[in-house]
Protein backbone atom coordinates (compact mmCIF):
# COMPACT_ATOMS: atom_id res chain seq x y z
CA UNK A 1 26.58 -30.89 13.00
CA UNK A 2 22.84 -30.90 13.61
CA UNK A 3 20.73 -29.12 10.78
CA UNK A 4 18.16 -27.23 12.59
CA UNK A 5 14.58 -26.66 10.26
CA UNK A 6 13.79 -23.11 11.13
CA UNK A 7 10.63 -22.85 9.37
CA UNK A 8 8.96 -24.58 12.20
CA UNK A 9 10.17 -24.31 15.41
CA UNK A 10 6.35 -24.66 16.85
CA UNK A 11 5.55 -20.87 17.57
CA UNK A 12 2.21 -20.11 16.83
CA UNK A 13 2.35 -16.37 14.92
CA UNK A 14 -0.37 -14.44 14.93
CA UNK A 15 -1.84 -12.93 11.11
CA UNK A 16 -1.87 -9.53 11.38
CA UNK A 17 -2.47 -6.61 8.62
CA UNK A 18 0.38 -4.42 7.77
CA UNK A 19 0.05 -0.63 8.99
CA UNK A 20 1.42 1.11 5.89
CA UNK A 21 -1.34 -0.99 4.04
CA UNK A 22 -3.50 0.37 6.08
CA UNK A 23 -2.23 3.92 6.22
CA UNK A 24 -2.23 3.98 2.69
CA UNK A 25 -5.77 3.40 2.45
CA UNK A 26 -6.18 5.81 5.16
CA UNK A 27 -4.61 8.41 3.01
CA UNK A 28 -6.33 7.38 -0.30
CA UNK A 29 -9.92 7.78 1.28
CA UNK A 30 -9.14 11.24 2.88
CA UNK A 31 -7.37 12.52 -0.89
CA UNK A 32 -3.63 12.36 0.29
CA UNK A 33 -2.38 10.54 -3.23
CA UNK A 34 1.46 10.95 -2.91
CA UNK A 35 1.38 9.57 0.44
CA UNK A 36 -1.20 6.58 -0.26
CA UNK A 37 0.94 5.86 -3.24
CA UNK A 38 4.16 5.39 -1.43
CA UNK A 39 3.02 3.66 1.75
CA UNK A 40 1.10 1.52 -0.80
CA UNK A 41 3.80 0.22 -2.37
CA UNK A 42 5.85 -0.32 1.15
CA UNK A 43 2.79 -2.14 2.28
CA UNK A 44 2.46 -4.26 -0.66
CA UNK A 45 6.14 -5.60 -0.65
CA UNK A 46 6.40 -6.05 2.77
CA UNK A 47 3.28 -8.16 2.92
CA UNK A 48 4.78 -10.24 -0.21
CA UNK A 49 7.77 -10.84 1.90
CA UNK A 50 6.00 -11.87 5.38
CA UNK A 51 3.77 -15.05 5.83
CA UNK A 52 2.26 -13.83 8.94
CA UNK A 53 0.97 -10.48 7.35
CA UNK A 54 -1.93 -10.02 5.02
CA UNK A 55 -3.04 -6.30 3.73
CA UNK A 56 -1.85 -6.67 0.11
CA UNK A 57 -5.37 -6.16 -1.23
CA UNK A 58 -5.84 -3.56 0.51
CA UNK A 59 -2.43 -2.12 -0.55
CA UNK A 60 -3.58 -2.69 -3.97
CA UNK A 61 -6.49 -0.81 -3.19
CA UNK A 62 -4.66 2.21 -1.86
CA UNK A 63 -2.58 1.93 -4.85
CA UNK A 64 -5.11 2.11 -7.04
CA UNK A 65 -6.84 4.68 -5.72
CA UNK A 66 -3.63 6.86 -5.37
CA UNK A 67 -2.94 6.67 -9.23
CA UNK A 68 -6.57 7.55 -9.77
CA UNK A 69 -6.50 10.77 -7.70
CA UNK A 70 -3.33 11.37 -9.53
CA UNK A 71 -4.42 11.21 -12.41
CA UNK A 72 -7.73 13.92 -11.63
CA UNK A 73 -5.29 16.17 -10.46
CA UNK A 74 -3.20 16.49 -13.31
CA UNK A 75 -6.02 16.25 -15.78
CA UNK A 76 -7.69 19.01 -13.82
CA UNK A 77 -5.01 21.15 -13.26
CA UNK A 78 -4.42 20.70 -17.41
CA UNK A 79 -7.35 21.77 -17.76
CA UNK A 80 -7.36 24.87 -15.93
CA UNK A 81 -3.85 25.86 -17.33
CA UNK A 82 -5.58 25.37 -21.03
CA UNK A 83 -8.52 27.46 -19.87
CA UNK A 84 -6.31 30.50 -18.43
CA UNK A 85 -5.23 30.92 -21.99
């Protein structure tokens, strides 16, 4: 039996950047947290898993972003429930 290295069979792969990284950020920018926080953290494994894809700062990004919207919108809408008192 002939062991066969399939790391490098000589095809040339081209780098691309992962769409849900970059739908996440899309959705972070334009204030759609939930989203940008979930397709964020798709984008980021999958582009830990994949040599041929890069996005995961930009994942990060989104992520971080996400959690910071997240966080104004429950501090604001604590805020407003305090105030209706």
């Amino acid at each position: 039996m002939v062991a066969v290295d399939e790391t490098n069979l000589g095809i040339d792969t081209v780098e691309r950047t992962n769409v849900c990284a970059i739908v996440a950020l899309f959705c972070a920018l334009t204030g759609l947290f939930i989203p940008a926080l979930v397709f964020g953290a798709i984008g980021y494994v999958e582009t830990g898993g994949r040599d041929y894809e890069t996005g995961s700062g930009i994942a990060v990004a989104a992520l971080i972003l996400g959690a910071i919207e997240l966080a104004a919108v429950v501090v604001t809408g604590a805020i407003v429930l305090v105030s209706m008192h």
